[in-house]
C-alpha atoms as a PDB file:
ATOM      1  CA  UNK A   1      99.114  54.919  35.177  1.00  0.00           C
ATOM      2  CA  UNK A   2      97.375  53.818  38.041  1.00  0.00           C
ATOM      3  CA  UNK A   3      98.727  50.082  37.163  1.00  0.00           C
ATOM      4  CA  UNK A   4     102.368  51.838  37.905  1.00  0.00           C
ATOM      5  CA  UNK A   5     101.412  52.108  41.315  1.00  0.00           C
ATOM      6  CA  UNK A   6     100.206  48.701  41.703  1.00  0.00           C
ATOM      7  CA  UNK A   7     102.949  47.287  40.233  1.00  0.00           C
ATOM      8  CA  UNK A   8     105.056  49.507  42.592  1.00  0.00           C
ATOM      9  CA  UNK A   9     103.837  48.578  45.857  1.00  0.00           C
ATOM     10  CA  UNK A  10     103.433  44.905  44.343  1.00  0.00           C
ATOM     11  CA  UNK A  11     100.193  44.152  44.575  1.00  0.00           C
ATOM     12  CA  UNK A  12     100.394  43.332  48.971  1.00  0.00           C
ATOM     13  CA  UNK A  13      98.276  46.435  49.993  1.00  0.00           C
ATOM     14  CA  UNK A  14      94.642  44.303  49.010  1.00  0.00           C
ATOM     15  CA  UNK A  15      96.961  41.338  49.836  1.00  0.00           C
ATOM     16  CA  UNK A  16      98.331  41.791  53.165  1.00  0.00           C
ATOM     17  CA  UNK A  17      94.367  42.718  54.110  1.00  0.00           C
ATOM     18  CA  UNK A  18      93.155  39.292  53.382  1.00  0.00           C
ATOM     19  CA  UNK A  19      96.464  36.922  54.613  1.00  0.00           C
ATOM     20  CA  UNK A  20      98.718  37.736  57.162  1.00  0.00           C
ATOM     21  CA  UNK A  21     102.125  37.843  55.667  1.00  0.00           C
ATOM     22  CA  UNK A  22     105.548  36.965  57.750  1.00  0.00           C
ATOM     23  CA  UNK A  23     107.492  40.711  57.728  1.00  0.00           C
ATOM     24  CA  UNK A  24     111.733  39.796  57.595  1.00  0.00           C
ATOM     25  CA  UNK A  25     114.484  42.316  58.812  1.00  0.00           C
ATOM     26  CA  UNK A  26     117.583  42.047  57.679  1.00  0.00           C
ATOM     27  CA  UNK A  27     120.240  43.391  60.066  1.00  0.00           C
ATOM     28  CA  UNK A  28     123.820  44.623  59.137  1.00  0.00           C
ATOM     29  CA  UNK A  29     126.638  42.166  59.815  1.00  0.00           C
ATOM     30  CA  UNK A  30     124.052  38.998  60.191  1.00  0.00           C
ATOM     31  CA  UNK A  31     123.396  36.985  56.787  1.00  0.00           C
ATOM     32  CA  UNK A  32     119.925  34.903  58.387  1.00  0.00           C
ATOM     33  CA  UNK A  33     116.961  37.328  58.312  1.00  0.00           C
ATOM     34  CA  UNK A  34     115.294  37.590  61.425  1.00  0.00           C
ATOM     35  CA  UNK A  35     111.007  36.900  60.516  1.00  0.00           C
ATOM     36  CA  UNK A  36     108.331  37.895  62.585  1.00  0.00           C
ATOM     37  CA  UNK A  37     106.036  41.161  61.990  1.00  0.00           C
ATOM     38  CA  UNK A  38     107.227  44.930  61.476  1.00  0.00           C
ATOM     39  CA  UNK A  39     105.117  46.791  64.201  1.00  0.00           C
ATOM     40  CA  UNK A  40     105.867  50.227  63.354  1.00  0.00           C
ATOM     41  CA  UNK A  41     109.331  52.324  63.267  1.00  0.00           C
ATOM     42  CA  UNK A  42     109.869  56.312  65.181  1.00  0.00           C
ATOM     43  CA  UNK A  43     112.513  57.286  62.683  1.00  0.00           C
ATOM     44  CA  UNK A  44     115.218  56.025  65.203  1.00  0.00           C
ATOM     45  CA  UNK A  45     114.313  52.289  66.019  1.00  0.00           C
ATOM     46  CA  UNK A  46     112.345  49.937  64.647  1.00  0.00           C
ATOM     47  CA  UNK A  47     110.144  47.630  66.963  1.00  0.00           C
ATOM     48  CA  UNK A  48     109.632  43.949  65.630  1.00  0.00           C
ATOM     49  CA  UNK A  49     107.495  41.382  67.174  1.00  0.00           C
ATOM     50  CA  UNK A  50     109.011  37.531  67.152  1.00  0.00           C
ATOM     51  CA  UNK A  51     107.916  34.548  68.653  1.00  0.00           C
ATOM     52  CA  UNK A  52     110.280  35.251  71.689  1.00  0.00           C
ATOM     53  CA  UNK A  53     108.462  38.629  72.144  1.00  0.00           C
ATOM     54  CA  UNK A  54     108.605  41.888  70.923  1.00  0.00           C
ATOM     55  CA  UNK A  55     112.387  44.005  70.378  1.00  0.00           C
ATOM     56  CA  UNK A  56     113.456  46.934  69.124  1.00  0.00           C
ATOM     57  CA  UNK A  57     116.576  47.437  66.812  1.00  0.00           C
ATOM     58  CA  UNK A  58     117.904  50.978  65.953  1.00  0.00           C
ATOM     59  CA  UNK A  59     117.362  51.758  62.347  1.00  0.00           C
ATOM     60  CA  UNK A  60     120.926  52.454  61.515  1.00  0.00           C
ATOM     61  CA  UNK A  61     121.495  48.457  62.126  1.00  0.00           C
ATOM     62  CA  UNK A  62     119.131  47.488  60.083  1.00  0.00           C
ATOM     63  CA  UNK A  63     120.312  46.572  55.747  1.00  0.00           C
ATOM     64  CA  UNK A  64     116.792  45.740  54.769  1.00  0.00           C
ATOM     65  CA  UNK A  65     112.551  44.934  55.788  1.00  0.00           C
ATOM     66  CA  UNK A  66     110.891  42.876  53.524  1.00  0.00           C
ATOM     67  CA  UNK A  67     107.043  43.538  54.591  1.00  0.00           C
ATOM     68  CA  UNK A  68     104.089  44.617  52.202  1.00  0.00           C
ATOM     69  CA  UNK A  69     102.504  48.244  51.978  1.00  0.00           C
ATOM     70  CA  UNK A  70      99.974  48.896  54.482  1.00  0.00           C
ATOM     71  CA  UNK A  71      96.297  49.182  52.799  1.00  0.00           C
ATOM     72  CA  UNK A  72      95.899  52.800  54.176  1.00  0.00           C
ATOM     73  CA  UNK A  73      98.664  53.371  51.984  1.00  0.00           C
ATOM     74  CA  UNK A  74      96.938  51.945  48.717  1.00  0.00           C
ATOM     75  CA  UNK A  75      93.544  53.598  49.720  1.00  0.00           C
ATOM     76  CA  UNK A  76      95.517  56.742  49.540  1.00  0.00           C
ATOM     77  CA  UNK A  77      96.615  56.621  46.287  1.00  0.00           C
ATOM     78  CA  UNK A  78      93.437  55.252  45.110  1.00  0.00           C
ATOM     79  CA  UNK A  79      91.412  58.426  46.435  1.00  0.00           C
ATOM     80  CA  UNK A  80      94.155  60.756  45.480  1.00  0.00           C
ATOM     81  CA  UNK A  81      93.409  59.542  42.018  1.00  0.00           C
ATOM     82  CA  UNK A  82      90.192  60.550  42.043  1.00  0.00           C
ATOM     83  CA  UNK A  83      91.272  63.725  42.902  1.00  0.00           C
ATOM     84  CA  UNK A  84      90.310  64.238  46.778  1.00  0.00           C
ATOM     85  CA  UNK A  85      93.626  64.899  48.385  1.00  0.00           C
ATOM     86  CA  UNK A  86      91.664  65.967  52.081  1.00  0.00           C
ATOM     87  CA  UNK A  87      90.718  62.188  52.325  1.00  0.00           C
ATOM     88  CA  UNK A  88      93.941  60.886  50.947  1.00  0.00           C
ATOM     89  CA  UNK A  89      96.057  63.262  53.482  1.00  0.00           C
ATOM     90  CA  UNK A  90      95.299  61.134  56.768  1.00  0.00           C
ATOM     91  CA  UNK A  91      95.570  57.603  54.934  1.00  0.00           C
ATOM     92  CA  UNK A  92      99.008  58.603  54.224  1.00  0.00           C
ATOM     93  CA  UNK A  93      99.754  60.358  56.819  1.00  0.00           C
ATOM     94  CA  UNK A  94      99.005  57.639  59.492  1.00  0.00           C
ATOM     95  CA  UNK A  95     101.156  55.088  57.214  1.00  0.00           C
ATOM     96  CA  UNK A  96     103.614  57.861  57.316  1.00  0.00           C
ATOM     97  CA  UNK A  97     104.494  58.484  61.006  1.00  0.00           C
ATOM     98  CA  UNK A  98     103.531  54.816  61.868  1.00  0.00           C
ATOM     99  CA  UNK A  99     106.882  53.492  60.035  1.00  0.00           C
ATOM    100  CA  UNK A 100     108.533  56.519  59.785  1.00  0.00           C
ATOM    101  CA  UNK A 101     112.291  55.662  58.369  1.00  0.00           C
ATOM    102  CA  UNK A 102     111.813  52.242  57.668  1.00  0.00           C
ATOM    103  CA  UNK A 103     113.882  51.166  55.195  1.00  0.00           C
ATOM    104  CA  UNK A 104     111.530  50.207  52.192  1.00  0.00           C
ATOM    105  CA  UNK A 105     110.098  51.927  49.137  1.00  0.00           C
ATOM    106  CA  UNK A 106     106.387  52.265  50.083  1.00  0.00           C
ATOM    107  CA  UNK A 107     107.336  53.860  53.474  1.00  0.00           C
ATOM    108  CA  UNK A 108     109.647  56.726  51.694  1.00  0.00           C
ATOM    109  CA  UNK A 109     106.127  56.678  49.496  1.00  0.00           C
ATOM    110  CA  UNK A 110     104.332  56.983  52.023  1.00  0.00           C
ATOM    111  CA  UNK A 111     106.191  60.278  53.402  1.00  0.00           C
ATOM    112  CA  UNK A 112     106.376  62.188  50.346  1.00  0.00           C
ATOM    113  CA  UNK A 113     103.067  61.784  49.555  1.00  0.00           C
ATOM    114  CA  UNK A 114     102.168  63.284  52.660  1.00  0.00           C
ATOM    115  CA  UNK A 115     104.466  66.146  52.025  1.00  0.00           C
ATOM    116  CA  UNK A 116     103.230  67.421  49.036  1.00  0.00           C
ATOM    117  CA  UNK A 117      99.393  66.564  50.267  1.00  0.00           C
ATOM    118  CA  UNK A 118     100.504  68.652  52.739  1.00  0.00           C
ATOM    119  CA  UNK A 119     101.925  72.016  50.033  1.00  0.00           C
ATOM    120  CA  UNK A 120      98.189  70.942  48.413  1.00  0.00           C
ATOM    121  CA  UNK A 121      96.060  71.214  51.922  1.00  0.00           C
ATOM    122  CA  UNK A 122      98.198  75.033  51.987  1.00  0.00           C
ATOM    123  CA  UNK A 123     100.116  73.553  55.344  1.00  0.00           C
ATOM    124  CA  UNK A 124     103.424  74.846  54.089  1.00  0.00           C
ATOM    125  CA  UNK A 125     105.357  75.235  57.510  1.00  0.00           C
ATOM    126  CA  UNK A 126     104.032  71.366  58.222  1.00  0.00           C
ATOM    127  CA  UNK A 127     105.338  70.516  54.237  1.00  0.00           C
ATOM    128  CA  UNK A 128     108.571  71.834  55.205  1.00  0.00           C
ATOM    129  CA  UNK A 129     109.083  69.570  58.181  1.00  0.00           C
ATOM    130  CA  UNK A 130     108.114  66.830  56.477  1.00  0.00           C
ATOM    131  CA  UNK A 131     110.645  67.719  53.598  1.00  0.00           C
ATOM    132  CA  UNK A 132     113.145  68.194  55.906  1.00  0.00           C
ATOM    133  CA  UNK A 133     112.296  64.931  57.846  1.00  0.00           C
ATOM    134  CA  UNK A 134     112.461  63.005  54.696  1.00  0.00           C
ATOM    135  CA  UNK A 135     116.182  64.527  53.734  1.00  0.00           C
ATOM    136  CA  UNK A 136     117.512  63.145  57.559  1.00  0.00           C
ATOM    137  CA  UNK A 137     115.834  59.823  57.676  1.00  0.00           C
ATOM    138  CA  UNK A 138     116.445  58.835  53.946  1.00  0.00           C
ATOM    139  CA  UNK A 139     119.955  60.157  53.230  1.00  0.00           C
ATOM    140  CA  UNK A 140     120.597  60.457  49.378  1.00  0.00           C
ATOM    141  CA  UNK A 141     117.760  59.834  47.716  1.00  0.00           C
ATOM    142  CA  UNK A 142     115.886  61.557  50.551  1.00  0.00           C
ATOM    143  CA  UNK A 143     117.946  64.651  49.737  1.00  0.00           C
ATOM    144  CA  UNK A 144     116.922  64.512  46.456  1.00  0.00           C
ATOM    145  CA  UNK A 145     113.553  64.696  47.424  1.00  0.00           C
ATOM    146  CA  UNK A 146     113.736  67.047  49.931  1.00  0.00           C
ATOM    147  CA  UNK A 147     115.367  69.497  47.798  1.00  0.00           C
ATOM    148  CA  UNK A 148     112.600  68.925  44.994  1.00  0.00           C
ATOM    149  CA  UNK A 149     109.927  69.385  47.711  1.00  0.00           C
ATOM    150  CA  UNK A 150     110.948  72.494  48.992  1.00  0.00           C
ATOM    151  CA  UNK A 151     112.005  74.552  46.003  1.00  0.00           C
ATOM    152  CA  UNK A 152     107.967  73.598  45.214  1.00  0.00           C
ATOM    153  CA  UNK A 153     106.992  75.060  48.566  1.00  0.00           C
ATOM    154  CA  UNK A 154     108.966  78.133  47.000  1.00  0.00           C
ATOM    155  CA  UNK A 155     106.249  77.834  44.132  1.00  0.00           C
ATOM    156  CA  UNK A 156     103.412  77.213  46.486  1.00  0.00           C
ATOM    157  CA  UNK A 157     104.852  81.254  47.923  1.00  0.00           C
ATOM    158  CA  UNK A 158     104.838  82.321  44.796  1.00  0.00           C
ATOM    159  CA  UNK A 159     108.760  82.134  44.837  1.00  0.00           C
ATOM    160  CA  UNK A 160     109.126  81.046  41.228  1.00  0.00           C
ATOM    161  CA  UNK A 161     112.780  82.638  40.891  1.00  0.00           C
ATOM    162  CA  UNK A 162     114.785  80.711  43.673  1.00  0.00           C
ATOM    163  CA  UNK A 163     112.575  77.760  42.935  1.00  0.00           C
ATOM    164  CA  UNK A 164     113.514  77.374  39.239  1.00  0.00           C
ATOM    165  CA  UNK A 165     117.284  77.842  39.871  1.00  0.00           C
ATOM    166  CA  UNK A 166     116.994  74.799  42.382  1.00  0.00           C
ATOM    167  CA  UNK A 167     114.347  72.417  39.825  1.00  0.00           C
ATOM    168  CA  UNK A 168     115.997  73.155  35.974  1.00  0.00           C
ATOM    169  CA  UNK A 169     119.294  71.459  36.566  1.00  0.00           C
ATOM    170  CA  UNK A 170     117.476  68.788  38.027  1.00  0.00           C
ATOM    171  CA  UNK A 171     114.844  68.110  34.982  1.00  0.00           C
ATOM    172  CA  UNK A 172     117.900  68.610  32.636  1.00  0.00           C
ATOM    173  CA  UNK A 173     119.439  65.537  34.182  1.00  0.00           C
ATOM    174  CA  UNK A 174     116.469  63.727  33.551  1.00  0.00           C
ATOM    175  CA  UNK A 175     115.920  64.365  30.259  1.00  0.00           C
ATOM    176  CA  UNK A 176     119.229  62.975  29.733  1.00  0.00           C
ATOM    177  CA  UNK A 177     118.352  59.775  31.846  1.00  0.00           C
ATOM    178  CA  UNK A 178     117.846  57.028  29.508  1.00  0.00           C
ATOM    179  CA  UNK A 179     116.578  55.255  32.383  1.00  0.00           C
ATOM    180  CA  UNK A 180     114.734  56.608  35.624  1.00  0.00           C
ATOM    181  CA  UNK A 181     116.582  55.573  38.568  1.00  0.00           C
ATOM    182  CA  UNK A 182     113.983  54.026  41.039  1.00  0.00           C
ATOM    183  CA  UNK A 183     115.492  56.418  43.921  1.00  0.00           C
ATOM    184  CA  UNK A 184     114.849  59.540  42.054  1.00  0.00           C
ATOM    185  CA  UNK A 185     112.001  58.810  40.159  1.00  0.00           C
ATOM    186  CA  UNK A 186     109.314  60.513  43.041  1.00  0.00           C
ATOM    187  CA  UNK A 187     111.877  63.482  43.010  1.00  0.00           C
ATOM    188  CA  UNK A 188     111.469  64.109  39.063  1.00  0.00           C
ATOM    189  CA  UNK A 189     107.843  63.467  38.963  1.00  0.00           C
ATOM    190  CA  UNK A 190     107.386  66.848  41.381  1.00  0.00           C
ATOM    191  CA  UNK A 191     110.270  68.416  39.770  1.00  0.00           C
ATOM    192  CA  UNK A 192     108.671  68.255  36.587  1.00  0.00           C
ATOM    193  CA  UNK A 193     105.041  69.299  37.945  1.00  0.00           C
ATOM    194  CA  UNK A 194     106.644  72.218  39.844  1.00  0.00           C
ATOM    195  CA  UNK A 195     108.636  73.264  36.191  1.00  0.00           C
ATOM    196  CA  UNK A 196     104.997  73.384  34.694  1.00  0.00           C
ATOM    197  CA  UNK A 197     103.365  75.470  37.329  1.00  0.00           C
ATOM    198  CA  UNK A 198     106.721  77.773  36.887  1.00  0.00           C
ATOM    199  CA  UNK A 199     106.487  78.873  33.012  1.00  0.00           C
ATOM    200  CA  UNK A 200     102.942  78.673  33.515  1.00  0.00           C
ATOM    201  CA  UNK A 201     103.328  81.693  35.991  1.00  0.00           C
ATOM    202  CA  UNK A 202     105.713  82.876  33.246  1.00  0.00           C
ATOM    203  CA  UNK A 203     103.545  82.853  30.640  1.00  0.00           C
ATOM    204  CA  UNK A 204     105.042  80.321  28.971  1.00  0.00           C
ATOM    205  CA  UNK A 205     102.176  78.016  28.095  1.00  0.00           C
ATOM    206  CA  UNK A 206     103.868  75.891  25.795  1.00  0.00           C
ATOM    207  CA  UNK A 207     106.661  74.502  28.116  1.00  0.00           C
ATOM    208  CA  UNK A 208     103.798  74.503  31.076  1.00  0.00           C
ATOM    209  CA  UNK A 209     101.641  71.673  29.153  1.00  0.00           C
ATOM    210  CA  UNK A 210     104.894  70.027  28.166  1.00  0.00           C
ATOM    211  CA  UNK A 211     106.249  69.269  31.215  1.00  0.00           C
ATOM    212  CA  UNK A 212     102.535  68.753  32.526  1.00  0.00           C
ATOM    213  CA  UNK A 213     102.607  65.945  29.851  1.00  0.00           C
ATOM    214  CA  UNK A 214     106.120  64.723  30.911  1.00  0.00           C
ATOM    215  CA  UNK A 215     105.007  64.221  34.558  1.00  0.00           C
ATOM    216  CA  UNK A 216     101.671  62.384  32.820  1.00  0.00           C
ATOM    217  CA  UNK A 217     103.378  60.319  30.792  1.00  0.00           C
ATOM    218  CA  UNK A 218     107.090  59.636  31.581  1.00  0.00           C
ATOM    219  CA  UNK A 219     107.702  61.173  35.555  1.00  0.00           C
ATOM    220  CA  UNK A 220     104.443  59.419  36.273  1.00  0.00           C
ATOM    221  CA  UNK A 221     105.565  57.656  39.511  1.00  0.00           C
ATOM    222  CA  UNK A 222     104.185  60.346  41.821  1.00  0.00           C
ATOM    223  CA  UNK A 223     101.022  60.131  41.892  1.00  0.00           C
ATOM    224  CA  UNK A 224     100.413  63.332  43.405  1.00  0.00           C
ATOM    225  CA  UNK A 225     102.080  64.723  41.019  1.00  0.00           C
ATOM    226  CA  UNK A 226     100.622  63.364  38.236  1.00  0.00           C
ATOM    227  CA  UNK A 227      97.390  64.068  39.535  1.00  0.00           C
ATOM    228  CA  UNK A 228      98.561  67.580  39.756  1.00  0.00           C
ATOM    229  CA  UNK A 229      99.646  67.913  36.231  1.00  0.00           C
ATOM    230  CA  UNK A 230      96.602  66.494  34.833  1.00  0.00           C
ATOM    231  CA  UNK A 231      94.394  68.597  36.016  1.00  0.00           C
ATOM    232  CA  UNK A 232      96.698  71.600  34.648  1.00  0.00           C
ATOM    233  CA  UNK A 233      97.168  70.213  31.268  1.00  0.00           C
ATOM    234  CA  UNK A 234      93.087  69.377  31.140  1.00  0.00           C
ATOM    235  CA  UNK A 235      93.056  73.285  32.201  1.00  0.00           C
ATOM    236  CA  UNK A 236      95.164  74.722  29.294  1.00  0.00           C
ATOM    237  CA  UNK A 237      93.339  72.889  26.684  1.00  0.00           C
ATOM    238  CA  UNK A 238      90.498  73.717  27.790  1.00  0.00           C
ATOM    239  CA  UNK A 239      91.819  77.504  28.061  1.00  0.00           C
ATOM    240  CA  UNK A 240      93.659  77.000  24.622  1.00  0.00           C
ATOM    241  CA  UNK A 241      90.490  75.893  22.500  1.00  0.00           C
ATOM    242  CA  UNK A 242      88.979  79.354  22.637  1.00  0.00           C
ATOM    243  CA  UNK A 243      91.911  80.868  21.603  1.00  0.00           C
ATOM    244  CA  UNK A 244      92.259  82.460  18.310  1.00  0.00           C
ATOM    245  CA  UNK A 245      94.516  79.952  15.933  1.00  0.00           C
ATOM    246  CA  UNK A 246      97.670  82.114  15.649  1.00  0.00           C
ATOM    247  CA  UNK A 247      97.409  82.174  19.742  1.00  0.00           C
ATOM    248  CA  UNK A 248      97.104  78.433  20.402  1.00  0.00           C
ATOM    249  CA  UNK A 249      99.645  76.489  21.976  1.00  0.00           C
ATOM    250  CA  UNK A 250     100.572  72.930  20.110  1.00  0.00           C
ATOM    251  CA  UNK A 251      98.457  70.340  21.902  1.00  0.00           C
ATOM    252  CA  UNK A 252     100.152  66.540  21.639  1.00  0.00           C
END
């Protein structure tokens, strides 16, 4: 799955290291692109630097920024992979509030990764922020996400009732999804992790490594997430080997 995330951010992290790479913003109401390089964004404005000089343009003007990841942002992911989260926390966190709004995937990446590195780290008040940050700088989508993020907060408090009224409509809907939509698919990755931890709390083992697998397999896009449901599944079949036969839970 890692190859997901590489196709996602499009290769540019290791690229934009090597060769520096002309950054375009597109603003509302002007067809020409203005070119020049993305120095950073404070959730209101976004300063660019041009040949004329540096300027800053208030995010609500701006359509589009075409600009690669940040390599911080790939080292993240790559450490969170190999499961230390307390190194990959700062990496994304630093790519985080250094474009924070900007209007491209990697940097709404960027900011829920931190969020829920944040639930793992146990920094639930920060989490929240951040949640809530993500909902008012990234409207739709954003609330999606936001919504997700906090009911697993809930989870993180032990809160499994209010968070699984707020997560099972959502993982109904996509189930139904014959496609994931691109702006939802970090939402239903933690959706489905936080649905696993939730039966698993219930006792219900056999939904728990289900949806584990589902976040593994098909809601992979998060990679904290899927981290997170790995190491769960790997946990109940470990668990559900020295189980009697007639007590074993079907392992795919």
């Amino acid at each position: 799955m890692i190859f997901a995330i590489a196709a996602f951010l499009g290769l540019a992290t290791c690229m934009s290291a090597q060769t520096p790479v002309a950054h375009q913003v597109k603003l509302r109401n002007n067809p020409t692109p203005l070119v020049g390089t993305v120095l950073g964004a404070d959730g209101r404005n976004v300063q660019f630097q041009t040949p004329a000089g540096s300027v800053g343009y208030p995010l609500q003007n701006v359509e589009s920024v075409t600009m690669p990841a940040p390599p911080e942002l790939g080292q993240a992911l790559t450490v969170m992979q190999s499961g230390d989260a307390a190194k990959a926390l700062p990496l994304a966190q630093a790519v985080s509030q250094r474009f924070r709004g900007l209007p491209v995937d990697w940097a709404k990446l960027a900011a829920s990764t931190t969020a829920n590195l944040l639930i793992t780290a146990g920094e639930l008040d920060k989490a929240e922020a951040a949640f809530k940050e993500i909902e008012q700088l990234y409207p739709g989508a954003g609330g999606l996400q936001s919504k997700v993020g906090l009911a697993r907060i809930a989870v993180a408090k032990k809160e499994f009732g209010g968070a699984k009224a707020v997560l099972e409509p959502i993982t109904e809907e996509a189930l139904k999804a014959k496609n994931v939509p691109r702006e939802n698919a970090f939402a239903y990755s933690q959706a489905f992790y936080a649905m696993g931890l939730i039966h698993e709390s219930e006792g219900k083992m056999q939904d728990a490594l289900e949806n584990y697998l589902r976040t593994v397999t098909i809601f992979f896009h998060d990679p904290s997430a899927r981290a997170g449901a790995q190491q769960h599944a790997d946990e109940l079949r470990a668990k559900n080997k020295d189980k009697p036969a007639s007590h074993q839970i079907a392992v795919p």
